[in-house]
PDB file of N, CA and C in Angstrom:
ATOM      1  N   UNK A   1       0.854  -1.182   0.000  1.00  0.00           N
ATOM      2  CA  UNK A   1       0.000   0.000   0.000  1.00  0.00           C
ATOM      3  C   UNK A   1       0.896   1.239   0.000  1.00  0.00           C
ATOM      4  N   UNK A   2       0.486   2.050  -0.965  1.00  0.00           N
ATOM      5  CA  UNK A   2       1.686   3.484  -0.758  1.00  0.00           C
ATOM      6  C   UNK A   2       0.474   4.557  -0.211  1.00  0.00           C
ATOM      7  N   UNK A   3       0.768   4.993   0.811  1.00  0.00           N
ATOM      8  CA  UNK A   3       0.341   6.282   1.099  1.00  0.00           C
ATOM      9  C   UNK A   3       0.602   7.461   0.353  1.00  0.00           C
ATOM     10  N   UNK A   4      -0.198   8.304   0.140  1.00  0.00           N
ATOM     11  CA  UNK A   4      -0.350   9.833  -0.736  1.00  0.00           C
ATOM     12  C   UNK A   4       0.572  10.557   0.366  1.00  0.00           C
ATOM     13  N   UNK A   5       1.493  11.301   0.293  1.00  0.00           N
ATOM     14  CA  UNK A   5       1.915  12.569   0.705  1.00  0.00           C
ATOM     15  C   UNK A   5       1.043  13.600   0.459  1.00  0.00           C
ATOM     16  N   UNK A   6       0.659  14.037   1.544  1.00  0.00           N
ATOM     17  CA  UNK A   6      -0.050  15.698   1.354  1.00  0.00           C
ATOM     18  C   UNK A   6       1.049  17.154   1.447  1.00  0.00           C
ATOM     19  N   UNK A   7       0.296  17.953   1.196  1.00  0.00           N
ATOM     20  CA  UNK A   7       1.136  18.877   1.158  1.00  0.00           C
ATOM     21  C   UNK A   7       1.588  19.489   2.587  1.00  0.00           C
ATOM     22  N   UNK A   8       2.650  19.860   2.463  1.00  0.00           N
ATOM     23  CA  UNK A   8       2.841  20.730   4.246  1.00  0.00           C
ATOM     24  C   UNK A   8       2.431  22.086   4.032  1.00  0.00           C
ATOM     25  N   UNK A   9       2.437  22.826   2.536  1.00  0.00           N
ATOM     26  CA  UNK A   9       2.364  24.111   2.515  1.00  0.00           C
ATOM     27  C   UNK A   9       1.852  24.280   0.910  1.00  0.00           C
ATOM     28  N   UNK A  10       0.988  25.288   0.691  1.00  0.00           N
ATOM     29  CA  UNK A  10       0.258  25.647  -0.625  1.00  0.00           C
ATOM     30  C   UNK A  10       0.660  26.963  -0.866  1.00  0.00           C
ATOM     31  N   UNK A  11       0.420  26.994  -2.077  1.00  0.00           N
ATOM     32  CA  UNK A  11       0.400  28.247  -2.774  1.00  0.00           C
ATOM     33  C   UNK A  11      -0.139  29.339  -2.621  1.00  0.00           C
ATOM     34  N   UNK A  12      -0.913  30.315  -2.808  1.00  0.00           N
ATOM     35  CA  UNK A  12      -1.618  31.488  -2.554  1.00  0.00           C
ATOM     36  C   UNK A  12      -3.047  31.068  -3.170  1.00  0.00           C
ATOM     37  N   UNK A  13      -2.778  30.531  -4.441  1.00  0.00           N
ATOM     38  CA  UNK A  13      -4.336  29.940  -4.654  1.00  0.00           C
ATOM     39  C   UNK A  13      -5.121  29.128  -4.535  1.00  0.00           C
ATOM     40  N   UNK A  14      -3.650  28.415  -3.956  1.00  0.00           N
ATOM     41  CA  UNK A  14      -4.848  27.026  -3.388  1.00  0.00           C
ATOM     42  C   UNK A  14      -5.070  27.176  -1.905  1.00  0.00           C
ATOM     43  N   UNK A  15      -4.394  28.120  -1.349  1.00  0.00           N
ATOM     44  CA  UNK A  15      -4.794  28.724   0.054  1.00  0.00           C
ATOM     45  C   UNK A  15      -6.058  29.155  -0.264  1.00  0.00           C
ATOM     46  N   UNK A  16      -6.942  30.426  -0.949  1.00  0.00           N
ATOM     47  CA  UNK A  16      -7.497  31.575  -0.809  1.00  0.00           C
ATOM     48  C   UNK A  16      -8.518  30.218  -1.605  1.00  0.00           C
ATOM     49  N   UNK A  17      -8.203  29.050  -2.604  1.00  0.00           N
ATOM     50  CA  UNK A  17      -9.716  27.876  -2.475  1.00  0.00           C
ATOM     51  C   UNK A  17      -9.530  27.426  -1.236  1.00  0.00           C
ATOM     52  N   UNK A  18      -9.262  27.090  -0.568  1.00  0.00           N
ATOM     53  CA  UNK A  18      -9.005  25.702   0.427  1.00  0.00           C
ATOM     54  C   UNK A  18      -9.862  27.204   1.618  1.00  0.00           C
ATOM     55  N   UNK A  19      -9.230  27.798   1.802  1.00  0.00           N
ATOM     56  CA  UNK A  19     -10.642  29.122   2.623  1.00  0.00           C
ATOM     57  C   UNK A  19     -11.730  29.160   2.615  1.00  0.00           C
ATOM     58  N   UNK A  20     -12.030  29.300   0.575  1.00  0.00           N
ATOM     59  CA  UNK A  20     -13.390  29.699   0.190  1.00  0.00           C
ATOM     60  C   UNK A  20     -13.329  31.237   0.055  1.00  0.00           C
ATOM     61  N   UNK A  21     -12.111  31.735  -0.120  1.00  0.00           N
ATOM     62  CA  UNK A  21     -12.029  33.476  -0.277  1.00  0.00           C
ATOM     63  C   UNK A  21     -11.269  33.776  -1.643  1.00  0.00           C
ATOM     64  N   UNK A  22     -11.528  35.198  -2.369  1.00  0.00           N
ATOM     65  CA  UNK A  22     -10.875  35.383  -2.985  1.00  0.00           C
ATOM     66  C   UNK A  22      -9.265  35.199  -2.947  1.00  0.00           C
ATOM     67  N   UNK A  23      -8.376  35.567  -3.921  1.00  0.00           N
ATOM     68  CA  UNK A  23      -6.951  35.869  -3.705  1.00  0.00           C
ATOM     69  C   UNK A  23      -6.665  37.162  -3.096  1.00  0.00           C
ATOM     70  N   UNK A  24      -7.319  38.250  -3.865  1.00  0.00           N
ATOM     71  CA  UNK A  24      -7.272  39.390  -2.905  1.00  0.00           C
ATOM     72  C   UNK A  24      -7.336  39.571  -1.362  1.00  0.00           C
ATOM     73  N   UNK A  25      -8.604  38.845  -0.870  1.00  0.00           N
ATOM     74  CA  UNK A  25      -8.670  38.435   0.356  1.00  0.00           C
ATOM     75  C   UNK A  25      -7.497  38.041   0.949  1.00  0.00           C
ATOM     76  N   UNK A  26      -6.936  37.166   0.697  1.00  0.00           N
ATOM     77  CA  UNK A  26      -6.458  36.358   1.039  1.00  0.00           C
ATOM     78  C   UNK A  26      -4.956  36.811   1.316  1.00  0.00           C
ATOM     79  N   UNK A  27      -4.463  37.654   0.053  1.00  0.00           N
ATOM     80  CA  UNK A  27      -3.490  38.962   0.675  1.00  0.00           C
ATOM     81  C   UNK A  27      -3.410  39.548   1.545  1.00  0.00           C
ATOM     82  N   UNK A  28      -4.615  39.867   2.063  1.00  0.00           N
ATOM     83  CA  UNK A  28      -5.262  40.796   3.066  1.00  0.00           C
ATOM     84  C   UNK A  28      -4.758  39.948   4.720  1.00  0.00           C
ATOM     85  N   UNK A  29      -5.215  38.881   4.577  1.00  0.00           N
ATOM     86  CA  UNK A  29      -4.750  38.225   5.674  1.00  0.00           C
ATOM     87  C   UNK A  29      -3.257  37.620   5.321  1.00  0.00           C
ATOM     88  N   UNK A  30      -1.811  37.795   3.905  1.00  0.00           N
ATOM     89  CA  UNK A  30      -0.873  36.874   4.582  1.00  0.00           C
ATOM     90  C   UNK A  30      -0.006  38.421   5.542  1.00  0.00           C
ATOM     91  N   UNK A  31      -1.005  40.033   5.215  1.00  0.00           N
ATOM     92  CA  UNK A  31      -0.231  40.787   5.849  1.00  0.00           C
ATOM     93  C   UNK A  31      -0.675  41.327   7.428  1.00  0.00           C
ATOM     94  N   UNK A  32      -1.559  39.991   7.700  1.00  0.00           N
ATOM     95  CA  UNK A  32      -2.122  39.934   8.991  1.00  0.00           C
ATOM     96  C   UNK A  32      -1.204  39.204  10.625  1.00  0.00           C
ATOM     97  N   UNK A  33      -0.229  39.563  11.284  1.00  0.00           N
ATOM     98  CA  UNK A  33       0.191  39.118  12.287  1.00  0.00           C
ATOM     99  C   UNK A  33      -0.535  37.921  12.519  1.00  0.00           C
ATOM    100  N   UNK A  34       0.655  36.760  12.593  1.00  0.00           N
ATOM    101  CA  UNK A  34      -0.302  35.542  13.178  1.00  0.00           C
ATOM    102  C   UNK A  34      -0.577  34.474  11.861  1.00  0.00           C
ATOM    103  N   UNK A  35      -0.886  35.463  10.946  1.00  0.00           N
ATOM    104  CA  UNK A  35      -1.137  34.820   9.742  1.00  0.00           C
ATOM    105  C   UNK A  35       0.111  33.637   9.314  1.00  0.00           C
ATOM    106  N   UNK A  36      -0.135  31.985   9.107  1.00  0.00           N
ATOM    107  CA  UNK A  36       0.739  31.301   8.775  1.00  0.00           C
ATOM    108  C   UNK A  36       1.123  31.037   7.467  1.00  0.00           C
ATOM    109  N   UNK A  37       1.929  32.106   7.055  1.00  0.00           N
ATOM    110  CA  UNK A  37       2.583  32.646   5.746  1.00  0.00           C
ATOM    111  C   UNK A  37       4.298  32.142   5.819  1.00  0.00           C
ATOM    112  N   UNK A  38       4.996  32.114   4.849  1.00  0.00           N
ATOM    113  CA  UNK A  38       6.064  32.348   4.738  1.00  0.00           C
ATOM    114  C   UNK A  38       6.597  32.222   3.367  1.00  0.00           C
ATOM    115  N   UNK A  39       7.644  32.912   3.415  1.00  0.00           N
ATOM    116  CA  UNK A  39       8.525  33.118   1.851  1.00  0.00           C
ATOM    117  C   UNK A  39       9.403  31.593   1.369  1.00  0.00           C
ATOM    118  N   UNK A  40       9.117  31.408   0.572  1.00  0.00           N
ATOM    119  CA  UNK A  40      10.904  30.456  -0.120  1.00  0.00           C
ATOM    120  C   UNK A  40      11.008  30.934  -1.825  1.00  0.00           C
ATOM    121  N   UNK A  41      12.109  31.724  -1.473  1.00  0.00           N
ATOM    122  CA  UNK A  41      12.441  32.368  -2.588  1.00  0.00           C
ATOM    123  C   UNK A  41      11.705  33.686  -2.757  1.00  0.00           C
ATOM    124  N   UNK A  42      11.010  34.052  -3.972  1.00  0.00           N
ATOM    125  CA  UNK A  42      10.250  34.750  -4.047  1.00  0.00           C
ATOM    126  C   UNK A  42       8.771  34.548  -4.266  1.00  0.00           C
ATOM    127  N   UNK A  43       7.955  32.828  -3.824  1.00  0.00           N
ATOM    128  CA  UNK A  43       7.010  32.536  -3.775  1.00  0.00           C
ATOM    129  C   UNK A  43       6.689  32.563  -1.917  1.00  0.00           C
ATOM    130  N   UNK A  44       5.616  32.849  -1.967  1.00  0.00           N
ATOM    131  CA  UNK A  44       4.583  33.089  -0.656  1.00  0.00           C
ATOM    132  C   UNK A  44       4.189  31.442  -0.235  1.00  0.00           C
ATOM    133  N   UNK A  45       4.139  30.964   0.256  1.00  0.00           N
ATOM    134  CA  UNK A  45       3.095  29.680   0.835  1.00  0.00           C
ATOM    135  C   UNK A  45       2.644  29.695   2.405  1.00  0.00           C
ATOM    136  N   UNK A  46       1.591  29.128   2.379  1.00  0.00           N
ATOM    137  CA  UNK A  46       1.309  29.020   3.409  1.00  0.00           C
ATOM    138  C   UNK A  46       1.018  27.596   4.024  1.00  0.00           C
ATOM    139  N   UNK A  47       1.404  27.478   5.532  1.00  0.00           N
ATOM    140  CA  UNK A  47       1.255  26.002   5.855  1.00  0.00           C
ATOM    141  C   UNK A  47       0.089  25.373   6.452  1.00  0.00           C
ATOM    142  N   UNK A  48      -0.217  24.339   6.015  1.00  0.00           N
ATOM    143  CA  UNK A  48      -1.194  23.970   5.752  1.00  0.00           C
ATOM    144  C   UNK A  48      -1.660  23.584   7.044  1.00  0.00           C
ATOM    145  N   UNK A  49      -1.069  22.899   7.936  1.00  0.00           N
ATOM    146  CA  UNK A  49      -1.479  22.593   9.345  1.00  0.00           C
ATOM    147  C   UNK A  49      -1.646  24.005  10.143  1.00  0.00           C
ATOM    148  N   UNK A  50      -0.681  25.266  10.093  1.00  0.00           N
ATOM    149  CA  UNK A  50      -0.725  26.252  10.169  1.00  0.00           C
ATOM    150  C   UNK A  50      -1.905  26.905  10.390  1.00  0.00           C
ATOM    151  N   UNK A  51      -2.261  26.571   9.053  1.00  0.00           N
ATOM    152  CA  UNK A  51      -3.726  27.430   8.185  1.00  0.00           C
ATOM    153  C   UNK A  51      -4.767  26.923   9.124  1.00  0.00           C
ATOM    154  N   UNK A  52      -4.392  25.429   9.753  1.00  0.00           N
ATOM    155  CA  UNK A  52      -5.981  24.196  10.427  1.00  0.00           C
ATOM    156  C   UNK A  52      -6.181  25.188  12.026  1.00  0.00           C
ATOM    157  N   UNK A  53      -4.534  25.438  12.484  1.00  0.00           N
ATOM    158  CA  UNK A  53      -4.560  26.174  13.753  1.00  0.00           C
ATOM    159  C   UNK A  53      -4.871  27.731  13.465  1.00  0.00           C
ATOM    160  N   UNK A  54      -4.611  28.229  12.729  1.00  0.00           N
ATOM    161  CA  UNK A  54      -5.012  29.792  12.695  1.00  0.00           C
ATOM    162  C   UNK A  54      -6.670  29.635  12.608  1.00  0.00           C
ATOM    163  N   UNK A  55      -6.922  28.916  11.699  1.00  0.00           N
ATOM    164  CA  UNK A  55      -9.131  28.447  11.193  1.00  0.00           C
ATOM    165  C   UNK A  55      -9.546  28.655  13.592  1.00  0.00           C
ATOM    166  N   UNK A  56      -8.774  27.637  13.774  1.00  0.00           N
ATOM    167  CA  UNK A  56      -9.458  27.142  15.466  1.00  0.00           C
ATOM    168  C   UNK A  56      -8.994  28.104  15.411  1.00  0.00           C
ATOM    169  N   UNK A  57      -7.941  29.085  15.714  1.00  0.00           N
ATOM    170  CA  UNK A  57      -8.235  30.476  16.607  1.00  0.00           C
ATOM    171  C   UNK A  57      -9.067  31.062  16.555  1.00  0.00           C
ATOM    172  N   UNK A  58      -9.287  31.569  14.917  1.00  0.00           N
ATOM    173  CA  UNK A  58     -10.354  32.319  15.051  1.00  0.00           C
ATOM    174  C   UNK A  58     -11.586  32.057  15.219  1.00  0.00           C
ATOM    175  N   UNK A  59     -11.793  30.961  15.513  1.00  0.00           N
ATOM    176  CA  UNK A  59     -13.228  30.449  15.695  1.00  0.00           C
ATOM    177  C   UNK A  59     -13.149  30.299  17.362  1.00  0.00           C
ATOM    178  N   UNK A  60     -12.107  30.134  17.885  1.00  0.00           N
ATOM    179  CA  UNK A  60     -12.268  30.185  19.542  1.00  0.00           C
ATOM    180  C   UNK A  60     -12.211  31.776  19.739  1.00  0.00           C
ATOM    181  N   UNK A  61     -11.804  32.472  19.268  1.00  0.00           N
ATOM    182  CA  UNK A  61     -11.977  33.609  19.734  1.00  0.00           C
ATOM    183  C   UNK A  61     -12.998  34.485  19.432  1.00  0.00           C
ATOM    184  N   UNK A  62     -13.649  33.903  18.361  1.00  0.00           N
ATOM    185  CA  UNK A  62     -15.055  34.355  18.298  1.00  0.00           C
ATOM    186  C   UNK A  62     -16.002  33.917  19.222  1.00  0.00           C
ATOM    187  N   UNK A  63     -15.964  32.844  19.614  1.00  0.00           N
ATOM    188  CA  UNK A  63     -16.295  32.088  20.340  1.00  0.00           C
ATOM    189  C   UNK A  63     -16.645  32.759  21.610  1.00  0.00           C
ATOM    190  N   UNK A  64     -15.612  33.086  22.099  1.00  0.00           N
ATOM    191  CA  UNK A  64     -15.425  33.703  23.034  1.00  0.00           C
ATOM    192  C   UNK A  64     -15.625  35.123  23.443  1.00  0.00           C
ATOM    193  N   UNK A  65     -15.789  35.354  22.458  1.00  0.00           N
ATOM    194  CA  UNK A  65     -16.409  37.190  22.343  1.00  0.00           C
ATOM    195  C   UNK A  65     -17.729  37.189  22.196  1.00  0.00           C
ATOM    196  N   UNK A  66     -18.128  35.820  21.803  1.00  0.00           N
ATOM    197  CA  UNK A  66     -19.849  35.996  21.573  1.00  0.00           C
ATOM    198  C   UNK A  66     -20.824  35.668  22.770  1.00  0.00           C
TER     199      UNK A  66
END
């Protein structure tokens, strides 16, 4: 049986699908503190487990304000 490798980190557009937000958007938050962004080279990615813990923050901290 071979297991699939997933990705550790995506692109900008398959970030801003994998959201459900534009790309523009999605700019908007990699210049957001906190935001799990980073450079290699001169491409942007973001990490994907990253992206699962930033989603629960903001949903606990809404959470929590509501």
């Amino acid at each position: 049986m071979v297991d699939k490798l997933e990705p550790l980190a995506v692109g900008t557009t398959e970030a801003a699908r994998l959201l459900g937000i534009s790309r523009p958007t999605l700019y908007q938050l990699l210049n957001q503190e906190g935001f799990p962004s980073f450079r290699v080279g001169g491409r942007v990615l973001v990490s994907v487990a990253g992206l699962q813990g930033w989603i629960d923050q903001q949903t606990a901290a809404k959470a929590g304000a509501g």
